[in-house]
Protein backbone atom coordinates (compact mmCIF):
# COMPACT_ATOMS: atom_id res chain seq x y z
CA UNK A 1 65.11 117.98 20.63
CA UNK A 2 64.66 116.78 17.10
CA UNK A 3 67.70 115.08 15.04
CA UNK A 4 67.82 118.22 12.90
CA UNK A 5 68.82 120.38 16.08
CA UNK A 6 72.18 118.21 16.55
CA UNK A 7 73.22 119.50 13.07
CA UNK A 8 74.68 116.14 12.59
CA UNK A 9 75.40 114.17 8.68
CA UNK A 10 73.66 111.36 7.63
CA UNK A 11 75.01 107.99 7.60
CA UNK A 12 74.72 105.84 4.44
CA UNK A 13 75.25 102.68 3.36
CA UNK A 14 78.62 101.86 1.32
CA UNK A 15 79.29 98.45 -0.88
CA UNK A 16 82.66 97.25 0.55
CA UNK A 17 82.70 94.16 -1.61
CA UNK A 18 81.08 91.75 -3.84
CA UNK A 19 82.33 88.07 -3.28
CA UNK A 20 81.90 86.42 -6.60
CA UNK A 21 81.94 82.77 -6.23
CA UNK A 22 78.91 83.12 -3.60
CA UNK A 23 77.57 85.84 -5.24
CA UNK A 24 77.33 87.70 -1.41
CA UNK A 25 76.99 91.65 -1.61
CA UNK A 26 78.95 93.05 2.03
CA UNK A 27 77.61 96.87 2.90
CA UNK A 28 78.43 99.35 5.48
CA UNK A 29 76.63 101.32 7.29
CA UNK A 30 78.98 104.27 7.47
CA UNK A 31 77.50 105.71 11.05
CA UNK A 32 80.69 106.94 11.88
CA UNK A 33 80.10 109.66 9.34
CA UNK A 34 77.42 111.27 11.46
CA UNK A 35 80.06 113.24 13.48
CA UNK A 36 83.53 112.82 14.71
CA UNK A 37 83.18 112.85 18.37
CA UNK A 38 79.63 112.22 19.20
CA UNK A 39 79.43 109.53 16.25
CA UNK A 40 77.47 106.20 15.77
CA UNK A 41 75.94 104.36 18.24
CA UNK A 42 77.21 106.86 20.22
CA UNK A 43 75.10 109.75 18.68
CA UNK A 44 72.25 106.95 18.86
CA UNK A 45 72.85 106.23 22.39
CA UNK A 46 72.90 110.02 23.70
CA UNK A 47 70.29 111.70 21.52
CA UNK A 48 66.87 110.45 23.71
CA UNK A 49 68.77 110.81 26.91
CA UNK A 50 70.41 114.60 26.01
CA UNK A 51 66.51 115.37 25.30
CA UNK A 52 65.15 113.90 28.46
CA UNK A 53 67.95 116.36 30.27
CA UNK A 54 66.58 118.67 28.39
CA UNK A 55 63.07 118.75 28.98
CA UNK A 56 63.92 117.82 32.98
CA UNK A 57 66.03 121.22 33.27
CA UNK A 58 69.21 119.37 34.33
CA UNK A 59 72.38 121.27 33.81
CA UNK A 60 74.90 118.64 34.45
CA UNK A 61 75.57 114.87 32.91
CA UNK A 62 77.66 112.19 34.81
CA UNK A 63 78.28 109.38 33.58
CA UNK A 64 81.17 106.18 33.73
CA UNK A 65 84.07 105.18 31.38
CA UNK A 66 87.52 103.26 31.29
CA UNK A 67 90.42 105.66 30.18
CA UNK A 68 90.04 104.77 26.50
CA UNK A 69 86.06 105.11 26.49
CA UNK A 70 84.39 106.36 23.54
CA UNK A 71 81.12 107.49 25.31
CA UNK A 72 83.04 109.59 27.45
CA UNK A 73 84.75 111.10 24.29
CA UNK A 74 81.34 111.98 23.02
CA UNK A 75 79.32 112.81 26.46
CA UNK A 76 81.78 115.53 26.70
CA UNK A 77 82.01 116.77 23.25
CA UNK A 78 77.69 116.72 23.30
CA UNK A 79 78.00 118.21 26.78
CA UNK A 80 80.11 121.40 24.75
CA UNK A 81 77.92 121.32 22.09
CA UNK A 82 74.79 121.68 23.99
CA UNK A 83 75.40 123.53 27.20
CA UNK A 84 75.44 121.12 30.00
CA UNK A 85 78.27 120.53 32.12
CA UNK A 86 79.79 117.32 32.23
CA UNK A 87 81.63 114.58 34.35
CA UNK A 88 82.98 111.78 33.89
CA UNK A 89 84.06 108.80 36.87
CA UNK A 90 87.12 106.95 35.14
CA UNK A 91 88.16 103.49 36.20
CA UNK A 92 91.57 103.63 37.94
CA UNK A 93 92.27 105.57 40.72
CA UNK A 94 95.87 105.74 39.88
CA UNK A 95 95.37 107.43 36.61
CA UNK A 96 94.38 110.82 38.27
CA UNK A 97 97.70 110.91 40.54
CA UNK A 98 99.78 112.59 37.71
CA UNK A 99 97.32 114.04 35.87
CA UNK A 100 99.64 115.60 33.29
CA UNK A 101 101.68 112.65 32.53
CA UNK A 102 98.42 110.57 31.92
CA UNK A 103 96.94 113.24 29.60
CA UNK A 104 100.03 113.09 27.96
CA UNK A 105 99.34 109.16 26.80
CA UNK A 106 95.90 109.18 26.63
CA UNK A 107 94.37 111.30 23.78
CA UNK A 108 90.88 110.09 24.64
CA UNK A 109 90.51 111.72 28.37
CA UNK A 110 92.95 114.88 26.85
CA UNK A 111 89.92 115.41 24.41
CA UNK A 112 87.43 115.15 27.39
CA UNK A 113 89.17 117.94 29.03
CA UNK A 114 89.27 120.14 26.50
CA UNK A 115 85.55 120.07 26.01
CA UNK A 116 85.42 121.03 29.98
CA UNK A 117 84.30 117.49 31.00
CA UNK A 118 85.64 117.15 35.01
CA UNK A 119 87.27 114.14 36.13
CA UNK A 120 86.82 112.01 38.60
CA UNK A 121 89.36 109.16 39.25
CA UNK A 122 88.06 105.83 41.42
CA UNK A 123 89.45 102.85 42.09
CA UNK A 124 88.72 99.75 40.27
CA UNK A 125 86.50 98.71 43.18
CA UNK A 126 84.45 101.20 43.94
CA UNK A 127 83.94 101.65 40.04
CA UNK A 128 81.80 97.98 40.06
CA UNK A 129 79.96 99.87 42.32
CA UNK A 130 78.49 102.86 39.83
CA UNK A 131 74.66 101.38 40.15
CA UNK A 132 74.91 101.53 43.82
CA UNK A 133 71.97 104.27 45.26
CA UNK A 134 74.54 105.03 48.24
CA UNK A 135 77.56 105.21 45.40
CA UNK A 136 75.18 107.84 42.83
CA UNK A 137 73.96 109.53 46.80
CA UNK A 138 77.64 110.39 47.34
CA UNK A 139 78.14 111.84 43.45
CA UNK A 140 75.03 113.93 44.67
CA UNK A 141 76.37 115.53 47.57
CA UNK A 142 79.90 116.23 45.80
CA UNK A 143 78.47 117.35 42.30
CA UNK A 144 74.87 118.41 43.27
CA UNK A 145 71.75 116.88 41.24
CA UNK A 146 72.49 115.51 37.68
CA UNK A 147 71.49 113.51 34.79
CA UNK A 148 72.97 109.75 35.18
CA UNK A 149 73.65 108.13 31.94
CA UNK A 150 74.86 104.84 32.42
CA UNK A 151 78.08 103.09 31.68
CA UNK A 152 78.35 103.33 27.54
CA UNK A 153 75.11 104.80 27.51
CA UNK A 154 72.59 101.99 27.81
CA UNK A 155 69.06 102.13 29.09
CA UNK A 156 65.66 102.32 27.62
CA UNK A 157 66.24 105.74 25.71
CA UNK A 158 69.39 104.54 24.38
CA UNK A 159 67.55 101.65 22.90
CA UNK A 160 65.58 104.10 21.38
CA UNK A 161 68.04 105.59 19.64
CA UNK A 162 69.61 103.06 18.35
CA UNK A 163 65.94 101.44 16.67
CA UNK A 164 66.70 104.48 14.31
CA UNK A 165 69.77 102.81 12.90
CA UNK A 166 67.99 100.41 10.25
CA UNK A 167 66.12 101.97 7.75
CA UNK A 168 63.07 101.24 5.60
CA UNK A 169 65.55 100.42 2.82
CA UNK A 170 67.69 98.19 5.17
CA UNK A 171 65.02 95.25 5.06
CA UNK A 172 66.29 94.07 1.53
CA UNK A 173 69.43 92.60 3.55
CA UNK A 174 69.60 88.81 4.85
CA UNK A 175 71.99 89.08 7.26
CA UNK A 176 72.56 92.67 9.67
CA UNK A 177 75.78 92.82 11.63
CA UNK A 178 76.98 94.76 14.98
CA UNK A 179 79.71 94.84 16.96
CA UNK A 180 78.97 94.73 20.86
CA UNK A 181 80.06 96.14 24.09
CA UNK A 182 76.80 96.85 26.45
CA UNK A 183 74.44 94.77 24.12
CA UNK A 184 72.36 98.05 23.88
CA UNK A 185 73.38 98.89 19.92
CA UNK A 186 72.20 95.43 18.59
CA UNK A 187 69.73 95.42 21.10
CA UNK A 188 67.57 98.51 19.31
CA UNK A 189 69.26 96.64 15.60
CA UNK A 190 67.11 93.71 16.66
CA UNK A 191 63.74 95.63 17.53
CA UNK A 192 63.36 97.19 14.15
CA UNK A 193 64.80 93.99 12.43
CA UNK A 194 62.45 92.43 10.23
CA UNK A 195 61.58 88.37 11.42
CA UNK A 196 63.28 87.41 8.00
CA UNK A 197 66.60 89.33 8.37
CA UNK A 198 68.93 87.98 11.28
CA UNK A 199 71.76 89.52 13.54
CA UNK A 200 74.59 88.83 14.30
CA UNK A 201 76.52 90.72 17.48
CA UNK A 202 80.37 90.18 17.20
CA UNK A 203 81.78 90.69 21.20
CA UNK A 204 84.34 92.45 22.05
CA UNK A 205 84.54 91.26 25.43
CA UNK A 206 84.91 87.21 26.62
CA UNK A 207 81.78 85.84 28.41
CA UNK A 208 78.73 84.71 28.11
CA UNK A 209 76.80 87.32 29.96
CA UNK A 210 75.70 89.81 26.60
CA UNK A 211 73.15 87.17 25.80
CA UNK A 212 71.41 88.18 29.12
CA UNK A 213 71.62 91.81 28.61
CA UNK A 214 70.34 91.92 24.79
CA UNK A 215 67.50 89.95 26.32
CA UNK A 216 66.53 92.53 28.86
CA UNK A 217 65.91 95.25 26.02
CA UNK A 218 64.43 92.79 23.00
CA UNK A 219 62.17 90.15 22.98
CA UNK A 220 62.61 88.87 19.52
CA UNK A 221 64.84 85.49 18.59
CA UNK A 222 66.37 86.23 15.14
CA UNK A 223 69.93 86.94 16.33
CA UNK A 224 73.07 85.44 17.44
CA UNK A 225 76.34 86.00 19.10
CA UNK A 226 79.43 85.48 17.23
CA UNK A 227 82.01 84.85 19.60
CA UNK A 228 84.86 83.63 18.02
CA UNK A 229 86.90 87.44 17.22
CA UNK A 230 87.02 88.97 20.60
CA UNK A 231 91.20 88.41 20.11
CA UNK A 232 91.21 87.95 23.59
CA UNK A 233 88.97 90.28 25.30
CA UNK A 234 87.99 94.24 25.32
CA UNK A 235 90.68 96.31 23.54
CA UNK A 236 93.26 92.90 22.87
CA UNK A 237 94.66 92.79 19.58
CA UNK A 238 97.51 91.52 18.06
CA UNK A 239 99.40 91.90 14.39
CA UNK A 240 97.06 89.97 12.46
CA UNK A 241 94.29 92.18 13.46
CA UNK A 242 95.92 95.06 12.51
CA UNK A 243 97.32 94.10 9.54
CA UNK A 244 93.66 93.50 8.27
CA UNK A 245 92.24 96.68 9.36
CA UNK A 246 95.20 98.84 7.76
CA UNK A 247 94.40 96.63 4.37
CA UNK A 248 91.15 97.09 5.07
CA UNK A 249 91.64 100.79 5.08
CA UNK A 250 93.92 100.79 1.67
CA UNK A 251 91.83 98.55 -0.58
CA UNK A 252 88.22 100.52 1.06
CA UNK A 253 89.09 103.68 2.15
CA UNK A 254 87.38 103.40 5.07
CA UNK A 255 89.34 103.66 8.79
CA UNK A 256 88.22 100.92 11.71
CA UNK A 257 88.56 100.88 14.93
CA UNK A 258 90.78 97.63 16.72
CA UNK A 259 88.09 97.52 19.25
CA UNK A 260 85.11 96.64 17.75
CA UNK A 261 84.65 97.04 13.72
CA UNK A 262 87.80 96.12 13.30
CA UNK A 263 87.13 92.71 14.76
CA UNK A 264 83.45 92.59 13.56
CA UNK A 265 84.63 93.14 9.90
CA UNK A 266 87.72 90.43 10.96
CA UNK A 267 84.72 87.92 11.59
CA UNK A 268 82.59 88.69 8.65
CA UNK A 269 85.30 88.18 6.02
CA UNK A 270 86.26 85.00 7.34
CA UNK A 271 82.95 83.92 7.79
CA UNK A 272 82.72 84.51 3.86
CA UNK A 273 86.01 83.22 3.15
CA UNK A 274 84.96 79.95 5.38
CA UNK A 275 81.55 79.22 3.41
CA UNK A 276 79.06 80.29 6.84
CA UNK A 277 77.29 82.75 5.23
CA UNK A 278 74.29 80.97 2.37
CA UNK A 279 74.89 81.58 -1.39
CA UNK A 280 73.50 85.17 -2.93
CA UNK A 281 72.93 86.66 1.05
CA UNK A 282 73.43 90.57 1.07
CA UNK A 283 74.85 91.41 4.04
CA UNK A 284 75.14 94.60 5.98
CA UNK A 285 77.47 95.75 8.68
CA UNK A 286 77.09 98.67 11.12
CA UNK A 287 80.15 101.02 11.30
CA UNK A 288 79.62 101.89 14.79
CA UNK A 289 82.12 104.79 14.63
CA UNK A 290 84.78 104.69 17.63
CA UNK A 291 88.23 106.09 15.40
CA UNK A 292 89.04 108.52 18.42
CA UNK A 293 90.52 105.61 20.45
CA UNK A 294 93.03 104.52 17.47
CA UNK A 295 95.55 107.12 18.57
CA UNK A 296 95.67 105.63 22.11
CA UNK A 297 95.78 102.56 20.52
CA UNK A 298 98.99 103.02 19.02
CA UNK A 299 100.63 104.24 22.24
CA UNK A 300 99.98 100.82 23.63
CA UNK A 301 100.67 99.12 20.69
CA UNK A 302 104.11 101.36 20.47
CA UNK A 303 105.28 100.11 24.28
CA UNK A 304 104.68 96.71 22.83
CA UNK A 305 106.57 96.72 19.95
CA UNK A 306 103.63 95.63 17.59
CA UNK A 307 102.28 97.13 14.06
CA UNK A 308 101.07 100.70 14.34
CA UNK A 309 97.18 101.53 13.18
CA UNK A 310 97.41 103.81 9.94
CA UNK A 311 96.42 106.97 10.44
């Protein structure tokens, strides 16, 4: 399967903004313009593995989310929009016990649904146990064969996609930079990363462990982690955050998710404002796409009585 075949846009990159004093250029890569659903790294992540499916005759995916996740969002919608049957294992037993009340709050596994992805609720424990052979045996003999795709999508051919996200004109920028979750997006930035340029992963998670992971898939040393915008761990935020994203979104036109541009962008400005980043660099930032999780976003934020996303 060829890119063409996923009649998917083009992503480009944007200026955001041009910071006089230091004379530093900020762009976007605007990969979230690919395609609503199965957008970004997402796209990335799924096209090698929806072709090995392919070519090995499999008609079913499975793969593993939380309740919020946007690979399962976009395994299901690819799963519609290329004939394989889907299904996803959700963290949380407890979610599945009144189905229609959690659909109801959660727009993300409502979507899933509606593109005929199947559900299957586990608790938290036996969820840490997804790479288990006697855990995958068991989805076997309740689903019959399928094609595993990992836990947001990383392995080898998800790597592969995402070396496709730079582009030859991408090597006049000093500095590339990538939110991370899995470690496999920046993992495929750094492989076609040129020795000069360097990247720089913003977490969204606490812990030291990504470093491990980004070195299982790249062998090259010109990157860092940034780990000082996580706001407390996967999908935390509070009112500052979103006040910058919804400014971000007036002055730029351009929407962010509060789970990981939103905080990567966070970084990057104040790393500007705060002198890290050399006189005259030109800096570019991956948009790794994600918007489908900002209207579950503002449920939670609703219960707690914080600033709503704009929508």
């Amino acid at each position: 399967m060829q890119e063409a075949d996923l009649n998917l846009n083009s992503s480009k990159n944007q200026l955001v903004a041009h910071f006089e004093a230091a004379n530093i250029s900020l762009y976007l890569k605007r990969e979230d313009l690919i395609d609503p659903f199965i957008s970004g790294n997402k796209f990335r992540k799924l096209k090698y593995n929806l072709e090995e499916a392919l070519n090995g005759k499999f008609k079913t995916l499975l793969t593993f989310g939380g309740a919020y996740s946007n690979h399962i969002a976009a395994t299901a919608a690819a799963g519609e929009r290329f004939g394989f049957k889907t299904i996803g294992v959700i963290r949380g037993e407890e979610l599945g016990e009144d189905l229609d009340k959690t659909l109801q709050l959660n727009a993300t596994l409502k979507y899933a649904i509606s593109c005929g992805m199947q559900l299957e609720f586990v608790s938290r424990e036996a969820y840490r146990n997804k790479a288990n052979l006697k855990f995958i045996e068991d989805l076997k003999s309740k689903y019959g064969e399928f094609y595993l795709i990992p836990e947001g999508g990383t392995n080898k051919l998800a790597i592969r996609g995402c070396e496709e996200i730079l582009q030859k004109e991408d090597k006049e920028f000093d500095f590339i930079c990538c939110c991370v979750g899995t470690g496999g997006t920046i993992s495929g930035i750094i492989n076609s990363s040129t020795p000069e340029q360097k990247v720089l992963g913003f977490p969204a998670l606490k812990g030291n462990w990504l470093a491990s992971e980004i070195k299982e898939y790249s062998n090259k040393e010109n990157w860092k982690l940034i780990t000082a915008y996580h706001f407390g761990g996967y999908a935390k935020t509070d009112s500052t955050l979103i006040s910058f994203i919804n400014n971000f979104r007036k002055e730029y036109h351009i929407p962010l998710d509060p789970v990981y541009t939103g905080k990567m962008l966070y970084g990057i400005f104040d790393m500007i404002q705060s002198s890290t980043f050399p006189q005259n660099s030109r800096i570019l930032a991956v948009h790794t796409g994600g918007l489908q999780g900002i209207e579950g976003m503002n449920k939670m934020l609703s219960k707690k009585n914080l600033p709503l996303l704009d929508v």
